[in-house]
Structures are given as structure tokens and as C-alpha cells.
Protein backbone atom coordinates (compact mmCIF):
# COMPACT_ATOMS: atom_id res chain seq x y z
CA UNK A 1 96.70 89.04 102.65
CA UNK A 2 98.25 92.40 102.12
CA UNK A 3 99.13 91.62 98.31
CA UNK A 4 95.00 91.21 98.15
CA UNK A 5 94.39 94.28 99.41
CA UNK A 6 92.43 92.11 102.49
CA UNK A 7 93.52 93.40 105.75
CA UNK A 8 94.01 97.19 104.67
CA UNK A 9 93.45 99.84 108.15
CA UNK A 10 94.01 97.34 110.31
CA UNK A 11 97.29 96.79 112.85
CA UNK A 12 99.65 93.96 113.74
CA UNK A 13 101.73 93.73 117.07
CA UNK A 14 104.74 91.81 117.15
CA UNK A 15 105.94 91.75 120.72
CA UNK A 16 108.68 89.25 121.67
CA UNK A 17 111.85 89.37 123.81
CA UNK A 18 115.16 91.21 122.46
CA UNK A 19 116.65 89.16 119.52
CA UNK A 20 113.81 87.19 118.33
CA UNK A 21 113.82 88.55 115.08
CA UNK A 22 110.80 90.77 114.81
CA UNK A 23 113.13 93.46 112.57
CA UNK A 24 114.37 90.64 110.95
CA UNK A 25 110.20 89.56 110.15
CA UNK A 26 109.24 93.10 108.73
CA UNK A 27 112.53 93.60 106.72
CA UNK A 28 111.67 90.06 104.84
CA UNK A 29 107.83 91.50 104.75
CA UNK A 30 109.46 94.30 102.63
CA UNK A 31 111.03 92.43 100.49
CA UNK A 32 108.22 89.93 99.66
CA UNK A 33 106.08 92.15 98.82
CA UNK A 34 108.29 93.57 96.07
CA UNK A 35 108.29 97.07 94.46
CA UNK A 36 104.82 97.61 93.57
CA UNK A 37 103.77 97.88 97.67
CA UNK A 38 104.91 100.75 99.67
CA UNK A 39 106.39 99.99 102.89
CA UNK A 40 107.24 102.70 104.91
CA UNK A 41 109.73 102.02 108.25
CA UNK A 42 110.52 104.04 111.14
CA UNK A 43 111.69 103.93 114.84
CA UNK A 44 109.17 105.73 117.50
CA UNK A 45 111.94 107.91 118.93
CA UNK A 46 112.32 109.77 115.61
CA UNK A 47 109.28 111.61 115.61
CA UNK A 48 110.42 113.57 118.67
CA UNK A 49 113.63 114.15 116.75
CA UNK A 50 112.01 115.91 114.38
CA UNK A 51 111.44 119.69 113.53
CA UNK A 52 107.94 119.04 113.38
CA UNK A 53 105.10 118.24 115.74
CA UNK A 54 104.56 114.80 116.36
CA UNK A 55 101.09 114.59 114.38
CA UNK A 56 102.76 115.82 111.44
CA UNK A 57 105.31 113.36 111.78
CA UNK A 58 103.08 110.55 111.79
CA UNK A 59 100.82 111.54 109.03
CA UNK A 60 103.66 111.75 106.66
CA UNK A 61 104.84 108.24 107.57
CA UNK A 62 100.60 107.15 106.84
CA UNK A 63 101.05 108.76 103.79
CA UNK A 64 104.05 106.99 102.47
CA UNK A 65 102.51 103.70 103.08
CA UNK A 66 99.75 104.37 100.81
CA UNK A 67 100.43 104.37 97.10
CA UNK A 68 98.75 105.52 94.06
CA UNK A 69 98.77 103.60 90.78
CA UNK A 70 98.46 105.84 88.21
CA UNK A 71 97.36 104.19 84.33
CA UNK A 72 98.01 106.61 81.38
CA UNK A 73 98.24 106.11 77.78
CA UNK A 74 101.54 106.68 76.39
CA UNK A 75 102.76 106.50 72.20
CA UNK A 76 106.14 104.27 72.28
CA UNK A 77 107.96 103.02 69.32
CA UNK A 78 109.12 99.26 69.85
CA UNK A 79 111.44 97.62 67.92
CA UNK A 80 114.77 95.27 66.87
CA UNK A 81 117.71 98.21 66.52
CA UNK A 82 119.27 97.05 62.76
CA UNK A 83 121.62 100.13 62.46
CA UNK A 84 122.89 103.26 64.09
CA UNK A 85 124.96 105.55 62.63
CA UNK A 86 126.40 109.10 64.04
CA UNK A 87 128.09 111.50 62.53
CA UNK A 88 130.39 113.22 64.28
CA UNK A 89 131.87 116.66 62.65
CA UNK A 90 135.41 117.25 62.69
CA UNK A 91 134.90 120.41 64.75
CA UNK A 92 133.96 120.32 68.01
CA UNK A 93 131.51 122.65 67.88
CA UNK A 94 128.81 121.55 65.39
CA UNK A 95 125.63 119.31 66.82
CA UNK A 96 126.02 115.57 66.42
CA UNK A 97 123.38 113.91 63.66
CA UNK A 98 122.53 110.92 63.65
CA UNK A 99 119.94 108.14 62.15
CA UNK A 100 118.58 104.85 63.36
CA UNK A 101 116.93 102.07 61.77
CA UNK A 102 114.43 100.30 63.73
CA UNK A 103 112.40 97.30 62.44
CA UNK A 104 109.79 94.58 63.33
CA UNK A 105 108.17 91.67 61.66
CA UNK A 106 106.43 93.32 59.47
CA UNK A 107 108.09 97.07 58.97
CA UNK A 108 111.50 98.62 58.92
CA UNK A 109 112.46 102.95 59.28
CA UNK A 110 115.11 104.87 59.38
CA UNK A 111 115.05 107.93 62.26
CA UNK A 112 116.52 111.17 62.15
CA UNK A 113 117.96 111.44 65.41
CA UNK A 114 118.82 115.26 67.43
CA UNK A 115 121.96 115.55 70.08
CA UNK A 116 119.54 114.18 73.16
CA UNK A 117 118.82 111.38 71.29
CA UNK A 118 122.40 110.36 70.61
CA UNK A 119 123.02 111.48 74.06
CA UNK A 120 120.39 108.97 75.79
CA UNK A 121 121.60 106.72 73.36
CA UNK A 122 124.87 106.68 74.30
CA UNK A 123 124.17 106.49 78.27
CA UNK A 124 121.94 103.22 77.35
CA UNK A 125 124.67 101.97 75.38
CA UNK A 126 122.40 101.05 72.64
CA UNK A 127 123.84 98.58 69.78
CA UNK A 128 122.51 96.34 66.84
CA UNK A 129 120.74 93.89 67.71
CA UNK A 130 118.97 95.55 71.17
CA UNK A 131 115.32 95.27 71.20
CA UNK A 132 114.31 98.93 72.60
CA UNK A 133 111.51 100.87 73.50
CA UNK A 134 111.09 104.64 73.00
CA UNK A 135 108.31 106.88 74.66
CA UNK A 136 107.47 109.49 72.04
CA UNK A 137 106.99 112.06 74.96
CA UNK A 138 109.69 112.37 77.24
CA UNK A 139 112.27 109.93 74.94
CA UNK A 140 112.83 108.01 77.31
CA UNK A 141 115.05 104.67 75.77
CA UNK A 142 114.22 101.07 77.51
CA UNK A 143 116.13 98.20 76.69
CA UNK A 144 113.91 95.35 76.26
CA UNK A 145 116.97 92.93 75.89
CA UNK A 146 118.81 91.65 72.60
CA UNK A 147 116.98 89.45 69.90
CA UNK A 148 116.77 86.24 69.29
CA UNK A 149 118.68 86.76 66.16
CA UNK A 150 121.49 88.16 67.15
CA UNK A 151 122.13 84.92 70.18
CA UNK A 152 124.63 82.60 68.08
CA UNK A 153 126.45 86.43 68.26
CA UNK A 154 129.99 85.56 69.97
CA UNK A 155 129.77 89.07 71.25
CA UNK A 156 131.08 89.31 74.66
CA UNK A 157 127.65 89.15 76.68
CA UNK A 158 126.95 88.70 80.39
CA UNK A 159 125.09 86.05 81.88
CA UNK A 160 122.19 88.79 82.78
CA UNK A 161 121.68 89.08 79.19
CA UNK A 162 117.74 88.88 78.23
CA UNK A 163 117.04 87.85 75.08
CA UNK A 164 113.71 88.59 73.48
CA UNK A 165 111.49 88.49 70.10
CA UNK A 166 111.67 90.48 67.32
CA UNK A 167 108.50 93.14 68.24
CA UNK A 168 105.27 92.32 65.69
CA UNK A 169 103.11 94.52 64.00
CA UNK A 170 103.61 98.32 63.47
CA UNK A 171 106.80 100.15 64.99
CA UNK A 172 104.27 102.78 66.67
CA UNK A 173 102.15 101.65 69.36
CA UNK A 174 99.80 102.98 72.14
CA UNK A 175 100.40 101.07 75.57
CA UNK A 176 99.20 102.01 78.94
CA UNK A 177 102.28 102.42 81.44
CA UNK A 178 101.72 102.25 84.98
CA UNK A 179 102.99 104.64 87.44
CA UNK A 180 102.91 103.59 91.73
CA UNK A 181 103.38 106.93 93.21
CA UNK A 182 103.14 107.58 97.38
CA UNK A 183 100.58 110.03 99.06
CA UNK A 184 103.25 111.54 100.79
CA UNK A 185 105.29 112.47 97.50
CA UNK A 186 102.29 113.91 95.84
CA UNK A 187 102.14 115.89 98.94
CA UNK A 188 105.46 117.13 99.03
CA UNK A 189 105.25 118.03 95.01
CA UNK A 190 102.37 120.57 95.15
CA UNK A 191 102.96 122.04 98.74
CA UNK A 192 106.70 123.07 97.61
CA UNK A 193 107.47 125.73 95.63
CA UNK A 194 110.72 123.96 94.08
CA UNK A 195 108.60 120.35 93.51
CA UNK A 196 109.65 117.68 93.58
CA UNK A 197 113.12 118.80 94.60
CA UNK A 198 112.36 118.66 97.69
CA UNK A 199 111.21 115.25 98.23
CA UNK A 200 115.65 114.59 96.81
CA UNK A 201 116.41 117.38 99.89
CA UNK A 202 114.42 115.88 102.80
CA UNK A 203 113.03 119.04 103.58
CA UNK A 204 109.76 118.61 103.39
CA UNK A 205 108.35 120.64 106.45
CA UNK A 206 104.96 120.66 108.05
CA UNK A 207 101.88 120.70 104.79
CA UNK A 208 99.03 121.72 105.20
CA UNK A 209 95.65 120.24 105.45
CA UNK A 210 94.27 122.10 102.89
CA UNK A 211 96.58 120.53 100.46
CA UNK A 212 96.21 117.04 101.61
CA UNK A 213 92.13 117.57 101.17
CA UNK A 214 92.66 118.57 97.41
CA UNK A 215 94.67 115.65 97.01
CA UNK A 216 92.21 113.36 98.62
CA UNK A 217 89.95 115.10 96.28
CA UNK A 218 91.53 114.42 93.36
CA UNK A 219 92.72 110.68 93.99
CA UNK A 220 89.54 109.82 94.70
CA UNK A 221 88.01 111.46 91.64
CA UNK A 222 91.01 109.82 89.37
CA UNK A 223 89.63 106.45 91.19
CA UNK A 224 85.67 107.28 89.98
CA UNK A 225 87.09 107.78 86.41
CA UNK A 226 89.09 104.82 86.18
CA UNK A 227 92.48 106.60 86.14
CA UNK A 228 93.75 105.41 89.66
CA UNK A 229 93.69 102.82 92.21
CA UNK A 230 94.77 102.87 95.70
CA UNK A 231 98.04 100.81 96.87
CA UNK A 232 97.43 100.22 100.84
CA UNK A 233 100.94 99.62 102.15
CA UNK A 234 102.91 98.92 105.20
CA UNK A 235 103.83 101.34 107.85
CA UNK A 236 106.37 99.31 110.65
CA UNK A 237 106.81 101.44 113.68
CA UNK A 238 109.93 99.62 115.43
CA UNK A 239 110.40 100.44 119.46
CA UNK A 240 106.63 101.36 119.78
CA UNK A 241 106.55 101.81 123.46
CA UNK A 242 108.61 105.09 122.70
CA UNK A 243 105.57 106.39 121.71
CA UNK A 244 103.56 108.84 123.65
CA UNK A 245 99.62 109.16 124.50
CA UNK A 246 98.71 111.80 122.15
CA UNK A 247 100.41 109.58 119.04
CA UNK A 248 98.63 106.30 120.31
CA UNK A 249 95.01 108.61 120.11
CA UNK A 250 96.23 109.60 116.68
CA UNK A 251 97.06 106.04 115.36
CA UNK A 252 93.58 104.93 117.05
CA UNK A 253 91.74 107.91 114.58
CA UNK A 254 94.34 107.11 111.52
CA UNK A 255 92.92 103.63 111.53
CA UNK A 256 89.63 104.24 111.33
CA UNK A 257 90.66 105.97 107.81
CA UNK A 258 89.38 105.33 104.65
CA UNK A 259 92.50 105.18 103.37
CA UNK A 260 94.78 103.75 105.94
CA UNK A 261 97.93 101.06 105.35
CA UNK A 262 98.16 98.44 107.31
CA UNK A 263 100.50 99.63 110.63
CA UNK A 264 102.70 96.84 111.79
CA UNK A 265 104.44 97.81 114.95
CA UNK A 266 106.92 95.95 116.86
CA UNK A 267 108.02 96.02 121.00
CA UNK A 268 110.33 94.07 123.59
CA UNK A 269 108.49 95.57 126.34
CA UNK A 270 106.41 93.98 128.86
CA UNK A 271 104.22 95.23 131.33
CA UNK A 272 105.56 99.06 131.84
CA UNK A 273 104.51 102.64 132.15
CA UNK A 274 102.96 104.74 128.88
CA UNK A 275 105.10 107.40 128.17
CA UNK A 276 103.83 110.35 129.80
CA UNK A 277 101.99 108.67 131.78
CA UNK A 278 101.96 107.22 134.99
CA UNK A 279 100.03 104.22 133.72
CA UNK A 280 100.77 100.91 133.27
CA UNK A 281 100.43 98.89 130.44
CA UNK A 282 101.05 95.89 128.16
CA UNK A 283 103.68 96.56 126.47
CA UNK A 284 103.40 100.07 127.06
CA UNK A 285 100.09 100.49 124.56
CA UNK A 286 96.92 102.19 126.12
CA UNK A 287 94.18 98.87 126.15
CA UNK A 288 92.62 100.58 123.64
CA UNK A 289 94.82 100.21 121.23
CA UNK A 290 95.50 96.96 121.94
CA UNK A 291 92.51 95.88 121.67
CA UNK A 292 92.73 96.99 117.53
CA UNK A 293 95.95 94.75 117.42
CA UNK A 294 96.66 91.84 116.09
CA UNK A 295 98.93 90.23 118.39
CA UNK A 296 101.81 87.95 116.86
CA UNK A 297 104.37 87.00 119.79
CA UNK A 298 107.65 85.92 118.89
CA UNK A 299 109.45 82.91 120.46
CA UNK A 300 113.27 82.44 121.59
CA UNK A 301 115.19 80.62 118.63
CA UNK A 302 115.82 76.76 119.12
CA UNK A 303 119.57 75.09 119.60
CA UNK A 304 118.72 74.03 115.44
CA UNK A 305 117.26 77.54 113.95
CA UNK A 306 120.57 79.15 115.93
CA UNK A 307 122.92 76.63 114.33
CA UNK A 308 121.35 77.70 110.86
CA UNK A 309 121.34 81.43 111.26
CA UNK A 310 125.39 81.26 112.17
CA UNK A 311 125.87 78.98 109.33
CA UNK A 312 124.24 81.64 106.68
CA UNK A 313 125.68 84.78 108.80
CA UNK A 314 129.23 82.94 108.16
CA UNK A 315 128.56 82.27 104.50
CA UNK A 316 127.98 86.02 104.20
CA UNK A 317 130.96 87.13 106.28
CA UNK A 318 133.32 85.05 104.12
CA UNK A 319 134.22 83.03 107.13
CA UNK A 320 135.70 79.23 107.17
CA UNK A 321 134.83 77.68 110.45
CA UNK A 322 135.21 74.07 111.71
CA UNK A 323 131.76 72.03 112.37
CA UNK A 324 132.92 72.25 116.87
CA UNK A 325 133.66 75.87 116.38
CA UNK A 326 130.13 75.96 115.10
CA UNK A 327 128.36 73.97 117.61
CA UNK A 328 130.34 75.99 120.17
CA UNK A 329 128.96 79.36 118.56
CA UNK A 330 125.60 77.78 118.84
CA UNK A 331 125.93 76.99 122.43
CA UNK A 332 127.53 80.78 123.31
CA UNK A 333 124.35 82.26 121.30
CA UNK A 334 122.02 79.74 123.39
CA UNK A 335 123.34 80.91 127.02
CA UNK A 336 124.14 84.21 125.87
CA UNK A 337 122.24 86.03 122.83
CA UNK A 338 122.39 85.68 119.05
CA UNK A 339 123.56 89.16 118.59
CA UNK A 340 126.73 88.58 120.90
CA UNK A 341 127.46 84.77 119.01
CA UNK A 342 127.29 86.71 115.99
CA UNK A 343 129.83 89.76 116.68
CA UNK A 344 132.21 86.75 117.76
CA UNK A 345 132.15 85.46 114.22
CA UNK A 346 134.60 88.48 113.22
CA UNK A 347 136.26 88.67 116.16
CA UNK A 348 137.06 84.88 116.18
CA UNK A 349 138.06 85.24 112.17
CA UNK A 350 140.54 88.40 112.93
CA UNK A 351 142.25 85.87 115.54
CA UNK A 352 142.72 83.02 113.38
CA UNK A 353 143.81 85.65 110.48
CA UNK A 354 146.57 86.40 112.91
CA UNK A 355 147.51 83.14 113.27
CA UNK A 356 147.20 82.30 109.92
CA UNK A 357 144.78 79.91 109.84
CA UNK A 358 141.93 79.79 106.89
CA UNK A 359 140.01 78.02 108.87
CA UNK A 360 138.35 79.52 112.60
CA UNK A 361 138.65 77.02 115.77
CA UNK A 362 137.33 76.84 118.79
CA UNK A 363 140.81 77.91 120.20
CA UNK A 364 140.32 80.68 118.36
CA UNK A 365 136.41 81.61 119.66
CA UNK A 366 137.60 80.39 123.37
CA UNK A 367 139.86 83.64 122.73
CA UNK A 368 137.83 86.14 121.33
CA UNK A 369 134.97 84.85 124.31
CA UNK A 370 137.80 85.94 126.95
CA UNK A 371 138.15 89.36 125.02
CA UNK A 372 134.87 90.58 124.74
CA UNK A 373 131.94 89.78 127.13
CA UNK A 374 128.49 89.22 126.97
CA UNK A 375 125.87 91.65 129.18
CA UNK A 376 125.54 88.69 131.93
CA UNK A 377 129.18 89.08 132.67
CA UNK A 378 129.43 92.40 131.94
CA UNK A 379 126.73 93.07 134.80
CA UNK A 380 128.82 90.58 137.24
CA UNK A 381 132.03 92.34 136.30
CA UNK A 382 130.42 96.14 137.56
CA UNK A 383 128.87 94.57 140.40
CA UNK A 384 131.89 92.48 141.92
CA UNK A 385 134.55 95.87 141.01
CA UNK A 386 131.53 99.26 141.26
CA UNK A 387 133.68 100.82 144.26
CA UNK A 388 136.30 101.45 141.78
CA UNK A 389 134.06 103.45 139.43
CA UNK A 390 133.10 107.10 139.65
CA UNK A 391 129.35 107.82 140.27
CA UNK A 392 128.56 104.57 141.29
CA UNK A 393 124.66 104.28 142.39
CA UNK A 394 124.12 100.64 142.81
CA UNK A 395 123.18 100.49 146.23
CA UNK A 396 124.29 97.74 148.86
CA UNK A 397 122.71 95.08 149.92
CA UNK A 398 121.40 95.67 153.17
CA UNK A 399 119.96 98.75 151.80
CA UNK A 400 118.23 97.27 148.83
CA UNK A 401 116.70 94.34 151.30
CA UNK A 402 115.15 97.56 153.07
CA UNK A 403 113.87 98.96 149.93
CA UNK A 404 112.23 95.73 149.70
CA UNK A 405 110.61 95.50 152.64
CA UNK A 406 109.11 98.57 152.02
């Protein structure tokens, strides 16, 4: 739906207990939806981290979700790399010259190439037998991959290597190259007096509106003339209960925007207290709000979906473990949490590295379960031994049955 452009300005709510993987859903939402979609992410406490005010904050983060692609006609010179020499003077201090031959199908030329050339050249590490393409402009070198000739080569080549046809037709063409560039760095390049430097520094401060309306402006006139289209990303908003009322009346006017991304935001609250407020709500969202959301609520994993989660998580640790020290895992993560079953999987390994085993037991998780506990215990532990910590304000029992009763 978002890859359509079909659900642009509207808002998704993932709300589920701790450690049900809503993260986990708009990381792989990132990553599906490739390069080409701008997905901004952020955590609701930074915006009051911030040197600016919270509004400013949040329409930076809008404005990074929404991307600009930008068509323009460019002249590039395609084709199979035959020769390259470079001359290289005895003394240092004379310029490097250099020529290239470059053919197709149908055409072959020789180049006269300056010191940048040979310098980009060099950086690509261009050869005989590399398929390239050149922008006439900015010469700019991109290697298309190596030709079809040159495979039965017994050069020493990776397994990455790409081979391609020899280019047809004329060594000059005209193509039109497509550029996705974010709202927020267009921003950021006219309202600074160094650029775009300062999208590289972080700095970007508070902009102003004025600039952000001339943009606007000018997008939307690039989009009459053909020039431009507009990319609606995703903004994710982790922890969204940290939020307070004045940015939940902002996100309610930022999605009745034109051009608005689609806001996923994520919670493990339930029914609590708006910041700044003294009302309650669900999930700490004014109704309002809610009401705009699609609500997606995430479930506990299953015994099975655990068991294959600790199998990939050891994969990608490097870990060996035997099938019972597995299922026991499983059953630690089921009574426990996920996140504690999987900080045992190092733990456990260091153990049986110490004993020199290649392989982790359930010895060796029994262990590192009697090392480090889990909140439940943790919580028993403080409450059973609290007299022997300082500034201890758990209150007794007798006194808590009163507060109770009240």
C-alpha cells in the first residue's frame, strides 16, 4: 500500500506488550521498502532533547519522510573500456596525461583524458574490459560491470562480478537520471549559509517558514511541469506515549497535510495519563487522535515462533548449541521474556568457551540462568532483602492494605 502511494497522510498504531516485536515490524518495513522510500525513525523523548522547540522538531522529522524525485536530462558517454593508457612523467611535478579508448557495437574513440580524470579513474579502478558510464557534467565514472567478452578472462574476479553487453549505438547519449531527494534536506540546503554542509554537521537549527513556503512553492511548480513527483514516506515515532499534548495537536494538523507521510507510531502502554496532563487515556493518545489511527495490536510470540527466533539469533551470534539447550532457551524466553533468553545466548556461550566446549549445554545455560536474573526475580530478590538497601520506599504491608482501603 505504501509502495502505491495508497494510504499517504494517514497513521498506523502498533500497540502491543514489551517484546512483541513492534521495532522489530518497522525496521523490516524499512527495509522492504528499499531505497527509493524515505523512512524517517525517531524515539518521542528526543524531541525534548533537542535545542529546538518541539514543533520544529517534529516538522523536520515530516519533512524527511517525504521525498522528492527529481527527473533531469543528463549527456553520458556509455561504453566497453578497450584501452587506457597514462603517462606518467619522470618528474614528479608535471600533470599526468592520459587517453582512453571507449567503444560500442557500432563505434570506437580514443579520449584525451586531464589529471581528474585519471584521478576518478584510478579510485574506480577502471580496467579493459569494464563497461562504464561517464556523465559529461560533473564526470562522474559508473561501472556498469565487465563485458561479456572479456568472461572466459581467468582474471582473478569476485563472485559479485556483473557482467553486461557491449553498449549499442552511438558512444554519446542523452538519458534521464533520477534523483530522490528529502524535504527536509532541501530545507537545510537553502536556509544555511554553508549548504549542504550542514545537513554532514547535524546542525541544522530551527528554519524558517518562509523558506519552507518557497520550497512548497517550487516542488509543487516542478510537479505542474513534469519535473518532480512526490515520494510520501514513513515517519515511525517509537515510545509515543512520551509525547506531550501540544505535539499530539500538531500531528492531528500535520495529517491533514497535503503533503504528509504516512506516521507509524508504536506504544507498550495501556490505559495511562497524557503527558502533561492529568488525563487518562488509551495508550496515552488524546481520543482524538486515536480515532485517526489505524490500530494494529501485537500478540505475545508462541512456544514455535520463540524456538525460531533463538535458532536465527544463534546462527548470527556464531553459537553451537545442542537441540535441549534450545528447547530449554525456549522455555526461559516463554516464562521469562525473549530479550532476557536472548542475552543468555552469550552468556551461556562465554561459559562453555571456558570449559572448552564448541558446543553450549544446558549445564552450561542452567549456569549462566543462576548468574544473571530475569526482572520477576529480580523484583522478588529487592522485596525479600529492601531493609538492607539505602532509600528504600517500598512500603509494608499493613500500610499498603490501608492505602487500599482508601
Amino acid at each position: 500500500m505504501i509502495k502505491e502511494g495508497k494510504i499517504a497522510g494517514r497513521a498506523v498504531l502498533l500497540a502491543g506488550q514489551p517484546g512483541t516485536g513492534k521495532t522489530a515490524i518497522a525496521m523490516g518495513m524499512a527495509k522492504a521498502l528499499g531505497e527509493a522510500t524515505p523512512f524517517a525513525m525517531m524515539a518521542a523523548s528526543e524531541i525534548f532533547s533537542l535545542e529546538m522547540s518541539k514543533t520544529e522538531a517534529l516538522t523536520q522529522a515530516f519533512r524527511k519522510a517525504i521525498g522528492v524525485r527529481i527527473k533531469e536530462e543528463t549527456e553520458i558517454i556509455e561504453g566497453e573500456v578497450v584501452e587506457i593508457e597514462i603517462d606518467r612523467p619522470a618528474t614528479g611535478s608535471a600533470a599526468k596525461t592520459g587517453k582512453l579508448t571507449l567503444k560500442t557495437t557500432e563505434m570506437e574513440t580514443i579520449y584525451d583524458l586531464g589529471v581528474k580524470m585519471i584521478e576518478s579513474m584510478q579510485k574506480e579502478k577502471m580496467q579493459a574490459g569494464d563497461v562504464v558510464a561517464i556523465d559529461k557534467a560533473s564526470g562522474r565514472i559508473t561501472k556498469l560491470g565487465r563485458s561479456f567478452a572479456r568472461s572466459r578472462d581467468y582474471d582473478a574476479m569476485g563472485p559479485s562480478t556483473k557482467f553486461v553487453q557491449c553498449p549499442e549505438g552511438e558512444l554519446q547519449k542523452r538519458k534521464e537520471v533520477v534523483h530522490v531527494v528529502t524535504l527536509h534536506e532541501i530545507d537545510v540546503i537553502n536556509s544555511r549559509t554553508q549548504g549542504f554542509l550542514a545537513l554532514f554537521a547535524g546542525d541544522t537549527g530551527e528554519i524558517r517558514q518562509e523558506v519552507r513556503e518557497q520550497i512548497d512553492a517550487k516542488v509543487a511548480e516542478w510537479r505542474e511541469e513534469g519535473k518532480a513527483d512526490i515520494v510520501p514516506g514513513v515517519l515511525f515515532i517509537d515510545e509515543v506515549h512520551m509525547l506531550d499534548m501540544e505535539c499530539f495537536s500538531f500531528l492531528n494538523r500535520a495529517l491533514e497535510n497535503d503533503m504528509s507521510p504516512i506516521l507509524v507510531v508504536a506504544t507498550n502502554r495501556g490505559i495511562t495519563k497524557i503527558r502533561g496532563t492529568n488525563y487518562r487515556s488509551p495508550h496515552g493518545i488524546p481520543i482524538d487522535l486515536l480515532d485517526r489511527l489505524l490500530i494494529i495490536s501485537t500478540q505475545p510470540y508462541s512456544e514455535k515462533e520463540l524456538r525460531l527466533i533463538l535458532d536465527i539469533r544463534c546462527e548470527e551470534e556464531d553459537v553451537e548449541m545442542t537441540d535441549d539447550g534450545k528447547e530449554l532457551l525456549t522455555k526461559i524466553g516463554k516464562e521469562t521474556s525473549l530479550r532476557y533468553a536472548i542475552h543468555l545466548i552469550t552468556a551461556a556461550s562465554l561459559i562453555a568457551q571456558k570449559r572448552k566446549s564448541a558446543e553450549v549445554e544446558i549445564d552450561d545455560i542452567g549456569k549462566a540462568y543462576t548468574l544473571f536474573i530475569d526482572v520477576r526475580r529480580s523484583i522478588q530478590f529487592m522485596t525479600e532483602y529492601q531493609d538492607q538497601y539505602m532509600f528504600n520506599e517500598v512500603q509494608d504491608d499493613a500500610d499498603m492494605n490501608g492505602v487500599d482501603e482508601q
